[in-house]
C-alpha atoms as a PDB file:
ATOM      1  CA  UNK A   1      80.768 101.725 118.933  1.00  0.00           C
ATOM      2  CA  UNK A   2      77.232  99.926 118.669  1.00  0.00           C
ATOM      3  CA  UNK A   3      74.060 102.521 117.582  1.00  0.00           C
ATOM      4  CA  UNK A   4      71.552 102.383 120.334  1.00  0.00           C
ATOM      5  CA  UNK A   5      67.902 101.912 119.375  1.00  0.00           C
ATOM      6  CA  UNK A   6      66.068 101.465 122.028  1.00  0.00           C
ATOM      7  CA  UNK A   7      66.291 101.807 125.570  1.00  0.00           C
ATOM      8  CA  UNK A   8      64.254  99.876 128.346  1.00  0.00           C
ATOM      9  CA  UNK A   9      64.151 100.064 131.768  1.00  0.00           C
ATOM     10  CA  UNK A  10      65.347  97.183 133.941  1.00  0.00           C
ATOM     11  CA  UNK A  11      65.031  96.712 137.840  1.00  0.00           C
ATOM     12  CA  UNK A  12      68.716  97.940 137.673  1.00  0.00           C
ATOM     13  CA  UNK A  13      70.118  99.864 134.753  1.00  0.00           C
ATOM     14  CA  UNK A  14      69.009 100.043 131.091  1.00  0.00           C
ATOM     15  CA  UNK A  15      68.730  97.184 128.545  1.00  0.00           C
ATOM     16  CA  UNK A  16      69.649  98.667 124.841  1.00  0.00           C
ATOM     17  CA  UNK A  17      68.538  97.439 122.156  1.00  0.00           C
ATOM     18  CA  UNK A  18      71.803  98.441 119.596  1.00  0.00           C
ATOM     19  CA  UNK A  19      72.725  97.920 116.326  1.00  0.00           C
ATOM     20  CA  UNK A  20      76.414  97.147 115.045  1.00  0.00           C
ATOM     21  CA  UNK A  21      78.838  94.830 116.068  1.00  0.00           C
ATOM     22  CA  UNK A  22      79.815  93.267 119.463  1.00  0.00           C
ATOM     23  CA  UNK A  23      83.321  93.326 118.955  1.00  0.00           C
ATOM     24  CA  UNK A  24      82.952  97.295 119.177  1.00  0.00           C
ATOM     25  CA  UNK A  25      80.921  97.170 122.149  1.00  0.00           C
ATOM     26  CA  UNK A  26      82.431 100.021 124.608  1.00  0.00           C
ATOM     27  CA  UNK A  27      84.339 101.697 121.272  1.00  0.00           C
ATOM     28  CA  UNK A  28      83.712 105.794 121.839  1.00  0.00           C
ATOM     29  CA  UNK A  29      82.785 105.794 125.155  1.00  0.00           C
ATOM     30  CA  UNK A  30      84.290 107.024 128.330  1.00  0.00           C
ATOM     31  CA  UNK A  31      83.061 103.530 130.168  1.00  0.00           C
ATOM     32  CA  UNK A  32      85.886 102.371 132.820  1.00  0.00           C
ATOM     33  CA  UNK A  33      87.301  99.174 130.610  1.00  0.00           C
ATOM     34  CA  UNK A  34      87.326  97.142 133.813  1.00  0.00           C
ATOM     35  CA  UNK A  35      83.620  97.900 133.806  1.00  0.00           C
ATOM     36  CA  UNK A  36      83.391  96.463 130.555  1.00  0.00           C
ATOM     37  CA  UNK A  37      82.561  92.925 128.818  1.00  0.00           C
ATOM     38  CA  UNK A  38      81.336  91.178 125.883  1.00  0.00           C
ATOM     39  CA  UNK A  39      79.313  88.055 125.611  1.00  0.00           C
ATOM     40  CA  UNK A  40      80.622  85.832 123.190  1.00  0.00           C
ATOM     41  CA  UNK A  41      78.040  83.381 121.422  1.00  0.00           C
ATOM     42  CA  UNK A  42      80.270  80.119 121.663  1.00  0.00           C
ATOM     43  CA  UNK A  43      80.216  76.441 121.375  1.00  0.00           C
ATOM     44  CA  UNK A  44      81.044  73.901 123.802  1.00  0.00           C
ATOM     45  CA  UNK A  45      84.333  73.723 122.700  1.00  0.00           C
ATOM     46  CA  UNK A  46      85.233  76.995 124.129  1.00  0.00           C
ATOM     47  CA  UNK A  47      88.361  78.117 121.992  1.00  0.00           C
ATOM     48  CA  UNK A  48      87.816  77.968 118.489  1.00  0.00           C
ATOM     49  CA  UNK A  49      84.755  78.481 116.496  1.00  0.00           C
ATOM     50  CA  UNK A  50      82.652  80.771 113.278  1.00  0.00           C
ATOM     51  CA  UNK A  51      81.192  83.481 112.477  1.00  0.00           C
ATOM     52  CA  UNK A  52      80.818  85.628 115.953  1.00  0.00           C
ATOM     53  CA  UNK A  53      83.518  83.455 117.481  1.00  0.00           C
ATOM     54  CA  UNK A  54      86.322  83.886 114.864  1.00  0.00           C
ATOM     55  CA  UNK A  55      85.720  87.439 115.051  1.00  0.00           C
ATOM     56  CA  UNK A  56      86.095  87.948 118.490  1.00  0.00           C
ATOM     57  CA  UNK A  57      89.609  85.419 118.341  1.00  0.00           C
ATOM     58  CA  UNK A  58      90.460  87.799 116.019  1.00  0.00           C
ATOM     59  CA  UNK A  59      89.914  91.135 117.484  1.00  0.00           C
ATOM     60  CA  UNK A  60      91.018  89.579 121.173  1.00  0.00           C
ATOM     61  CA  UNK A  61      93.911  88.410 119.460  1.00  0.00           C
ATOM     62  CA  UNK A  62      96.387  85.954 121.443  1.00  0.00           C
ATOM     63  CA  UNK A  63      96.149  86.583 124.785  1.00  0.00           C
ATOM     64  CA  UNK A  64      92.438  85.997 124.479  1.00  0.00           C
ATOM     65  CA  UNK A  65      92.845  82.512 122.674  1.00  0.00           C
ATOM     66  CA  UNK A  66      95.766  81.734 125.569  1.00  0.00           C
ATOM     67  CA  UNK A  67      93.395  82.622 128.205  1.00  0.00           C
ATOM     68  CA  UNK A  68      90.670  80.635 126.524  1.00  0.00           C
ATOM     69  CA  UNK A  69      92.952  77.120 126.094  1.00  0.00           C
ATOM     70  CA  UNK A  70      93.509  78.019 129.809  1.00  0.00           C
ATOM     71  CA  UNK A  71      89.801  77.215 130.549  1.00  0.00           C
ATOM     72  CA  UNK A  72      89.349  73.268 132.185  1.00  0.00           C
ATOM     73  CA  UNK A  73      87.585  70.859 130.334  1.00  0.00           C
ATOM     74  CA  UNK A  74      84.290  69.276 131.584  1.00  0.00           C
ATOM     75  CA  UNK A  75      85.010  65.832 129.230  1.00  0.00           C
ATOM     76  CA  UNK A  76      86.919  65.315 126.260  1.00  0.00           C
ATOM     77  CA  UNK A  77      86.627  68.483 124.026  1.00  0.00           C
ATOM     78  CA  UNK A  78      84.065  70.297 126.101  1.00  0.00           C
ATOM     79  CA  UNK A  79      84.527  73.374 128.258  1.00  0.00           C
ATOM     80  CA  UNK A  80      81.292  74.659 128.081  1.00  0.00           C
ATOM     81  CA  UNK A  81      77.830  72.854 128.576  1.00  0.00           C
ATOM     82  CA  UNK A  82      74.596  74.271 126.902  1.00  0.00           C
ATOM     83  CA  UNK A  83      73.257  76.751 128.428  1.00  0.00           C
ATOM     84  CA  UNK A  84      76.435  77.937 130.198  1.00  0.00           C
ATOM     85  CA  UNK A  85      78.737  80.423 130.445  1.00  0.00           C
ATOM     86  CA  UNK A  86      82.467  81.370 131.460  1.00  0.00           C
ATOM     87  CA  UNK A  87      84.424  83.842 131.439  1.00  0.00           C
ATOM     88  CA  UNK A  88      87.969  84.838 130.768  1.00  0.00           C
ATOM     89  CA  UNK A  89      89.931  88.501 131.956  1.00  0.00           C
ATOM     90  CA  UNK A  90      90.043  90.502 133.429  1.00  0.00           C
ATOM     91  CA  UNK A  91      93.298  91.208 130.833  1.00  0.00           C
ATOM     92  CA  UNK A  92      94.040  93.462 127.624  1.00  0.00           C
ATOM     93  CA  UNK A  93      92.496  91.408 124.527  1.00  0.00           C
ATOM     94  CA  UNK A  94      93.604  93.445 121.352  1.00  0.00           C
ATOM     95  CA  UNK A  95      90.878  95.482 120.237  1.00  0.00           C
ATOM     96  CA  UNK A  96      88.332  94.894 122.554  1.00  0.00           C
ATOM     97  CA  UNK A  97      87.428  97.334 124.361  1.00  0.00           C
ATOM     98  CA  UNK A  98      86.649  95.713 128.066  1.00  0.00           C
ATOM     99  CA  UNK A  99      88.979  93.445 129.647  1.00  0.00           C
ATOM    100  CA  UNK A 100      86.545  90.365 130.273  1.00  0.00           C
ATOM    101  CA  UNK A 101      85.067  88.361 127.780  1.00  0.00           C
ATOM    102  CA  UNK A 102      82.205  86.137 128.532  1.00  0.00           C
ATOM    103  CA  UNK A 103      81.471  82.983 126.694  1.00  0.00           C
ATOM    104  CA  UNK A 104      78.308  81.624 126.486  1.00  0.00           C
ATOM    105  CA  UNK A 105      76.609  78.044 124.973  1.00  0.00           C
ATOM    106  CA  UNK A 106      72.851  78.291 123.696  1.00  0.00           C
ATOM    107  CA  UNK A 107      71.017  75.265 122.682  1.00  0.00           C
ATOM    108  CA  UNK A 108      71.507  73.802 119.468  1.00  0.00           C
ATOM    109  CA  UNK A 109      67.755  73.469 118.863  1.00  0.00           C
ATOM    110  CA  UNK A 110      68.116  70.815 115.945  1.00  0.00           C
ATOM    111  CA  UNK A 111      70.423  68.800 117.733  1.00  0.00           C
ATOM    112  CA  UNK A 112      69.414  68.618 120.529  1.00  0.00           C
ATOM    113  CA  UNK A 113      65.531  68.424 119.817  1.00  0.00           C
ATOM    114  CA  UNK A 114      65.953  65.722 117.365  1.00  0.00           C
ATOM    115  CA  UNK A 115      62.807  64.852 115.735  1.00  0.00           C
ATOM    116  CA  UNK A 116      60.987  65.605 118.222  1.00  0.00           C
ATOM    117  CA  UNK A 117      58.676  69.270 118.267  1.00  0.00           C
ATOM    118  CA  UNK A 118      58.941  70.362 122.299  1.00  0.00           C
ATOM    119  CA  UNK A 119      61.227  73.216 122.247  1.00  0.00           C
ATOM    120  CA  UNK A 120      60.845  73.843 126.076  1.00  0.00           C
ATOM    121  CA  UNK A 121      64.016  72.343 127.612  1.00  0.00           C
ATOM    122  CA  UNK A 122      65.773  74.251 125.380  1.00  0.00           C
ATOM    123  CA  UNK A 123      64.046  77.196 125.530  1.00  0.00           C
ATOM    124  CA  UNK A 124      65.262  76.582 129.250  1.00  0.00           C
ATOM    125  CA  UNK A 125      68.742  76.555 128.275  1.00  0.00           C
ATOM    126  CA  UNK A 126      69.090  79.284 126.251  1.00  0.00           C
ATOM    127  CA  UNK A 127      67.491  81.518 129.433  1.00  0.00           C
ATOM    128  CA  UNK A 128      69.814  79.950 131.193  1.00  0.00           C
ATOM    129  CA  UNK A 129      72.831  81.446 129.048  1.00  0.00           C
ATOM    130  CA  UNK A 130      71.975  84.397 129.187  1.00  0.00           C
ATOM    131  CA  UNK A 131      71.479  84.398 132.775  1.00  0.00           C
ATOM    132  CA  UNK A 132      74.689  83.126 133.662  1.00  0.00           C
ATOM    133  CA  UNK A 133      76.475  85.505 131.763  1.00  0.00           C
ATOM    134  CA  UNK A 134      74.883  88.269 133.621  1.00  0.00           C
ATOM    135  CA  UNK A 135      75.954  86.314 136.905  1.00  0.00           C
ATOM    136  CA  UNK A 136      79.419  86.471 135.863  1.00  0.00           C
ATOM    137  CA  UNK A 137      79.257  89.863 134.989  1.00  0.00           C
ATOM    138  CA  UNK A 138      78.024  90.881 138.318  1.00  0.00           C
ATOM    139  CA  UNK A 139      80.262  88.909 140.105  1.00  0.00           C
ATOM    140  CA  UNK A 140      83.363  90.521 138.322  1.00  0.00           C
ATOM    141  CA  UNK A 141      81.217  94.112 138.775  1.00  0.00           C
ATOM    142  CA  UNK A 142      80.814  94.616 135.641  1.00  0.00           C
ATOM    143  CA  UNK A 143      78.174  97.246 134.752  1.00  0.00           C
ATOM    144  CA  UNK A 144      78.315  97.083 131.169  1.00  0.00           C
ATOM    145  CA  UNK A 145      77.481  94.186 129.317  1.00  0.00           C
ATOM    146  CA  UNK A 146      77.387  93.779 125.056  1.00  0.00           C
ATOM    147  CA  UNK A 147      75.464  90.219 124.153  1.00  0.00           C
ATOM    148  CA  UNK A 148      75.934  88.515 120.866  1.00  0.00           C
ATOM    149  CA  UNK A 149      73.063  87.101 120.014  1.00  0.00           C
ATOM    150  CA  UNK A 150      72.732  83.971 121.175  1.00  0.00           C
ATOM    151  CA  UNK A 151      71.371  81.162 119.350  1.00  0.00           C
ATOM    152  CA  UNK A 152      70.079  83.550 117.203  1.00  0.00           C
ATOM    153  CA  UNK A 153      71.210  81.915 113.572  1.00  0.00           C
ATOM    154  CA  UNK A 154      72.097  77.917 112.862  1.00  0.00           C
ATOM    155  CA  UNK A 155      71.140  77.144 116.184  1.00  0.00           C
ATOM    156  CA  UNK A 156      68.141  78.114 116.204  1.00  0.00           C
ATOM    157  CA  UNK A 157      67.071  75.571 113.134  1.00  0.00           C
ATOM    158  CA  UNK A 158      63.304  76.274 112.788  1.00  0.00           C
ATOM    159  CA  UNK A 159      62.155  78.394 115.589  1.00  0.00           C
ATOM    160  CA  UNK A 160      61.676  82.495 114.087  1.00  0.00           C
ATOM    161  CA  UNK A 161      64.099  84.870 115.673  1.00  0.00           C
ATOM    162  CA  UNK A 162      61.454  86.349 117.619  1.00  0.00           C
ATOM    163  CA  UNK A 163      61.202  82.995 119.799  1.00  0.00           C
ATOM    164  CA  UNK A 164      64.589  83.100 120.580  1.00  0.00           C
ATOM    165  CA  UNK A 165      65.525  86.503 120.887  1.00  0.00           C
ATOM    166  CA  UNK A 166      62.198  86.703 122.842  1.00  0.00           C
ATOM    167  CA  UNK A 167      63.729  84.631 125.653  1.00  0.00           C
ATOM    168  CA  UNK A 168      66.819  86.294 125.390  1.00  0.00           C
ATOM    169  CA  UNK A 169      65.016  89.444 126.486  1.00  0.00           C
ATOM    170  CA  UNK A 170      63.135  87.679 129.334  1.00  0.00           C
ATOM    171  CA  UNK A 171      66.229  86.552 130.656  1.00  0.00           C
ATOM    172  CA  UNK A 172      67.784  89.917 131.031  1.00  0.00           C
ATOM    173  CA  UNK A 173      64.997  91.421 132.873  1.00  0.00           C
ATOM    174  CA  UNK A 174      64.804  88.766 135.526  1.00  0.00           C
ATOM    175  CA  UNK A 175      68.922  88.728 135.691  1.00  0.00           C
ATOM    176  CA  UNK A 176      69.076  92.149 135.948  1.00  0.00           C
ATOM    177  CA  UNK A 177      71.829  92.783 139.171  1.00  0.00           C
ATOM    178  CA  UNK A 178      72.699  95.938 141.325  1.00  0.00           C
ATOM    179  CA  UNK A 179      75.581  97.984 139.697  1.00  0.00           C
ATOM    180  CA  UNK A 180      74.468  97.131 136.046  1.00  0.00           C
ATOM    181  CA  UNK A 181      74.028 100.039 134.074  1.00  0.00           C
ATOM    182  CA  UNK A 182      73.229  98.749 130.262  1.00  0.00           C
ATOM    183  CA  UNK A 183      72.951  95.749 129.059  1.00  0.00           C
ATOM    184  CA  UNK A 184      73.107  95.947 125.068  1.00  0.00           C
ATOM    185  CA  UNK A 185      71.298  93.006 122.698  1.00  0.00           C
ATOM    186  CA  UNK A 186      73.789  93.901 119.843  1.00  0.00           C
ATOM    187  CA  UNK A 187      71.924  92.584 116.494  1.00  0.00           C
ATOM    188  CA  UNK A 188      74.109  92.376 113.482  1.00  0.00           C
ATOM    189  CA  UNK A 189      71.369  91.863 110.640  1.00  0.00           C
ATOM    190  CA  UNK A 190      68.294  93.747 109.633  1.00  0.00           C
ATOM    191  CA  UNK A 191      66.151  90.778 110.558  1.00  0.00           C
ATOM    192  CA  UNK A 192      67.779  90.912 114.047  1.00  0.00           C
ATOM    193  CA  UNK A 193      66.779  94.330 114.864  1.00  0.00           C
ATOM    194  CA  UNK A 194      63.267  94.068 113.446  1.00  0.00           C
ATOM    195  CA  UNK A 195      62.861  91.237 115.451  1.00  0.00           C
ATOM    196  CA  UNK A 196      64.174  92.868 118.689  1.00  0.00           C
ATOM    197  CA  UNK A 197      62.235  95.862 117.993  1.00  0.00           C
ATOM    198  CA  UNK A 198      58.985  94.456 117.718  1.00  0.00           C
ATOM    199  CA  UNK A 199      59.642  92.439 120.785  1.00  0.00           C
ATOM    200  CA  UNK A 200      60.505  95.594 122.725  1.00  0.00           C
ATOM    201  CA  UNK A 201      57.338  97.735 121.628  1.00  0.00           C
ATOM    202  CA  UNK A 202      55.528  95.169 123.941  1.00  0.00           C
ATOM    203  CA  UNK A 203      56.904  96.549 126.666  1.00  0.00           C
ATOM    204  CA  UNK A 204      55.522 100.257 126.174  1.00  0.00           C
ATOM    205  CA  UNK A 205      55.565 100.714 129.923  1.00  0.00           C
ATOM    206  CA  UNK A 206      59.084 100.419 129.901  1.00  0.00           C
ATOM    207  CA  UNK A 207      60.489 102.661 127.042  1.00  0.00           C
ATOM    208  CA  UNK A 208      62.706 105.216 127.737  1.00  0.00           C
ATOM    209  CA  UNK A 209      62.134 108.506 125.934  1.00  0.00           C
ATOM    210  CA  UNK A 210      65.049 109.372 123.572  1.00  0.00           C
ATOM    211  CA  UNK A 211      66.556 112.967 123.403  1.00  0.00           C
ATOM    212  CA  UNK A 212      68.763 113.597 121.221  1.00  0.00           C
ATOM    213  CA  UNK A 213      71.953 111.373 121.337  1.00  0.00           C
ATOM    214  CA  UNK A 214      71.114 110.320 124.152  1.00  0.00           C
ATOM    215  CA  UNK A 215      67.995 109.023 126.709  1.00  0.00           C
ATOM    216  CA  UNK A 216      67.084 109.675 130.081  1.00  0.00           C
ATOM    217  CA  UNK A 217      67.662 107.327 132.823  1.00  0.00           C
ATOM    218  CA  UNK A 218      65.118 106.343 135.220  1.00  0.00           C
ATOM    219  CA  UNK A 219      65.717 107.149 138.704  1.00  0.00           C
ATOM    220  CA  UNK A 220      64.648 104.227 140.153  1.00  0.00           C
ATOM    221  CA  UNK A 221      63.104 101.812 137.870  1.00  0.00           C
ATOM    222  CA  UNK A 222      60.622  99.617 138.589  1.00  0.00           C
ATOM    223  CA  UNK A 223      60.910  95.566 137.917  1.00  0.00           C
ATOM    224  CA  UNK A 224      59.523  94.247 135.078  1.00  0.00           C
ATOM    225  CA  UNK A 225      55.953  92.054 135.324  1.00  0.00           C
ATOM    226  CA  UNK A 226      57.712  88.761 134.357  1.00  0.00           C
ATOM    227  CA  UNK A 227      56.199  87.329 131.210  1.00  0.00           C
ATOM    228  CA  UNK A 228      55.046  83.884 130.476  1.00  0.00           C
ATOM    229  CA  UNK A 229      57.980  81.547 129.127  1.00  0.00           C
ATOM    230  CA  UNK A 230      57.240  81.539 125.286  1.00  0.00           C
ATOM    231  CA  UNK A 231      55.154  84.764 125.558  1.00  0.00           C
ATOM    232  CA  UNK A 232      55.053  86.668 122.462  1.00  0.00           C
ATOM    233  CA  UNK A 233      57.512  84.163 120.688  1.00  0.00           C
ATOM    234  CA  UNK A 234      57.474  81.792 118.366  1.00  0.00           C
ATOM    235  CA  UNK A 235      58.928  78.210 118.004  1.00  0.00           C
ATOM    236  CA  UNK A 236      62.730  77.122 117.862  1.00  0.00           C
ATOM    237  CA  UNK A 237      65.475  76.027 115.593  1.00  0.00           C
ATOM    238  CA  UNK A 238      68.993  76.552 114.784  1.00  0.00           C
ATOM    239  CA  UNK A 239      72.354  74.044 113.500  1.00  0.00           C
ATOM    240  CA  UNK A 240      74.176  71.734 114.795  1.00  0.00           C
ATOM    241  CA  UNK A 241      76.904  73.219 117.191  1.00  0.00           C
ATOM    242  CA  UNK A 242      77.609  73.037 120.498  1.00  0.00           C
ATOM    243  CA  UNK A 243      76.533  73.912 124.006  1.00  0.00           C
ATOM    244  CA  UNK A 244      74.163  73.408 126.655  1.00  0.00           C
ATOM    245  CA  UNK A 245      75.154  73.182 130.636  1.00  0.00           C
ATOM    246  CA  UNK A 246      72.249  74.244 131.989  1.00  0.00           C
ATOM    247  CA  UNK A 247      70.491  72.241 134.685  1.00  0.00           C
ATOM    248  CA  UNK A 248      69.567  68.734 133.787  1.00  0.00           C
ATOM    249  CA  UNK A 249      71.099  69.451 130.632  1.00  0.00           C
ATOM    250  CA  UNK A 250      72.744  66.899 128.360  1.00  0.00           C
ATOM    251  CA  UNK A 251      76.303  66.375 128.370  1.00  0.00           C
ATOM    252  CA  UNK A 252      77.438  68.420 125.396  1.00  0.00           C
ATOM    253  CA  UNK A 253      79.811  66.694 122.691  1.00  0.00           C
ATOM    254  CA  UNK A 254      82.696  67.975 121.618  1.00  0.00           C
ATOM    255  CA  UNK A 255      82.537  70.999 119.234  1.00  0.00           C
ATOM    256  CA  UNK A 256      83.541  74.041 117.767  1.00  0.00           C
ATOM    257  CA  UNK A 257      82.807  77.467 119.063  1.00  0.00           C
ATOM    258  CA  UNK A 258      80.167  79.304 116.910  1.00  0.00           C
ATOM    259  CA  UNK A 259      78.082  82.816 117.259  1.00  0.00           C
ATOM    260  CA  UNK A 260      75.888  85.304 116.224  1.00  0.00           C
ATOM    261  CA  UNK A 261      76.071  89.165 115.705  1.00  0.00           C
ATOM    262  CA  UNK A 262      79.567  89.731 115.555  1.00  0.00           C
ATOM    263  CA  UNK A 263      81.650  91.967 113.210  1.00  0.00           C
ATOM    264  CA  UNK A 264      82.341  90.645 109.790  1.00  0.00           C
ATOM    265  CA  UNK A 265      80.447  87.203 109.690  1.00  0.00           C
ATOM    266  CA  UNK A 266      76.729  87.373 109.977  1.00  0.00           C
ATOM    267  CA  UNK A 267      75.115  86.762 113.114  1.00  0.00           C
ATOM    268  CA  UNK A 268      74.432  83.236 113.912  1.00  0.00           C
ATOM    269  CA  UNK A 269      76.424  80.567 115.475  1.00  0.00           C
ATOM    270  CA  UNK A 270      79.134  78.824 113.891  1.00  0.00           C
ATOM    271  CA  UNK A 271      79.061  74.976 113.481  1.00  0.00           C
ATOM    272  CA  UNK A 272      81.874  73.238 115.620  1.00  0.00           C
ATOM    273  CA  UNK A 273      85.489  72.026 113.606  1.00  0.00           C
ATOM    274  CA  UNK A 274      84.984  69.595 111.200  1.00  0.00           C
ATOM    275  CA  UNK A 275      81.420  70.210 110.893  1.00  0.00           C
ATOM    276  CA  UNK A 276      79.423  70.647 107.591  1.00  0.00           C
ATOM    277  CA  UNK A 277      80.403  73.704 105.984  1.00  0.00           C
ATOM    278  CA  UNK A 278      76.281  74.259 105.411  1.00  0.00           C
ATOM    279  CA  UNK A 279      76.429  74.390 109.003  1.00  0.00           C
ATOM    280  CA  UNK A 280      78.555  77.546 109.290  1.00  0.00           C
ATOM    281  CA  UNK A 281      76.438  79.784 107.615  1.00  0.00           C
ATOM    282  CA  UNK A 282      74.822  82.357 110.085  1.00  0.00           C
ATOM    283  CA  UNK A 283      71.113  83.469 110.001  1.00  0.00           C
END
């Protein structure tokens, strides 16, 4: 079970902002399990990575690792471009809760910005992510949805959590699909959920009173004003690990599968197999 925060309204459903860890997204509720999925913060590799990743192997267990080896390969090593997603289920994956899992590849900011200090194509990418996790979700009807954070710790190299998490947000209101019902940005650390909570006190208009346990729903929501790319965020980094597929994206290399916000490691993504060890640790 993640520990709801704060609630905003989308043009369809709720997005949460929750504390705890993904892999017990959908733990103590009465949610159909079909209904159900996680988003996994991956690497291009697809099957094996850190931190996020290893935990939610581990909890899926090894009909989730079968299912992911089952997933083709785009070029040697890579099954996932940055700023993609897939998805794997519907099936029974251990202790998760759901039966889909979706994967999904933000930008390795140092990586993939080299030296250089422009941040927007992968600011693009990591939108991108998120948005084509929600397009899988909808297209399995899915109407509950638990994100790891994506690109949220190595990836992110220099850019503050608030830049990334920032577009994170962005992307969920404008992916937002008929039949969602909560989305949950599931932050593991501290810093994650300061971050996400100053981010969503910008958005007064759309805060949904708490009561109790619980919040009211809106009836009928109205869609959020659209905000600026880079609005309210600041600039990006984050280690060397996999994934980008997004349009006009570069052709990922081969790598490990890394994460953030997951249970056990801190939230961050994991550097690919036979990277650095540096690389592994999570923001």
């Amino acid at each position: 079970m993640v520990d709801v925060q704060i609630r905003l309204k989308l043009r369809y459903g709720l997005l949460c902002i929750s504390k705890g860890s993904v892999i017990n997204f959908g733990k103590g509720t009465d949610w159909p399990k079909e209904k159900v999925t996680i988003v996994n913060a991956a690497n291009t590799g697809g099957v094996f990575g850190g931190a996020v990743d290893r935990a939610v192997n581990d909890a899926g267990g090894e009909a989730l690792v079968n299912d992911r080896k089952k997933l083709p390969e785009i070029s040697r090593g890579v099954r996932i471009n940055y700023g993609s997603a897939v998805l794997t289920g519907p099936n029974s994956y251990g202790k998760l809760y759901g039966k889909y899992v979706v994967h999904a590849v933000g930008p390795d900011y140092p990586v993939l910005m080299g030296r250089g200090n422009n941040s927007g194509p992968c600011d693009k990418l990591l939108k991108n992510a998120y948005a084509e996790a929600l397009g899988l979700a909808a297209k399995s009807a899915v109407s509950y949805v638990g994100f790891a954070l994506l690109s949220a710790g190595v990836f992110r190299g220099t850019c503050s959590l608030e830049h990334v998490l920032g577009l994170g947000m962005e992307a969920i209101f404008e992916s937002a699909y008929e039949g969602l019902e909560e989305v949950h940005l599931v932050a593991y650390t501290d810093a994650e959920m300061e971050a996400l909570k100053g981010l969503a006190k910008k958005h007064p208009e759309l805060l949904v009173k708490s009561e109790g346990a619980g919040a009211e729903a809106p009836a009928s929501p109205e869609k959020p004003k659209e905000k600026a790319e880079g609005e309210g965020v600041a600039p990006p980094s984050e280690p060397k690990q996999s994934e980008e597929g997004a349009a006009a994206a570069p052709e990922a290399a081969p790598g490990g599968d890394g994460g953030s916000g997951a249970e056990g490691p801190p939230t961050g993504d994991a550097p690919a197999e036979g990277q650095k060890a540096a690389e592994g640790a999570a923001s």
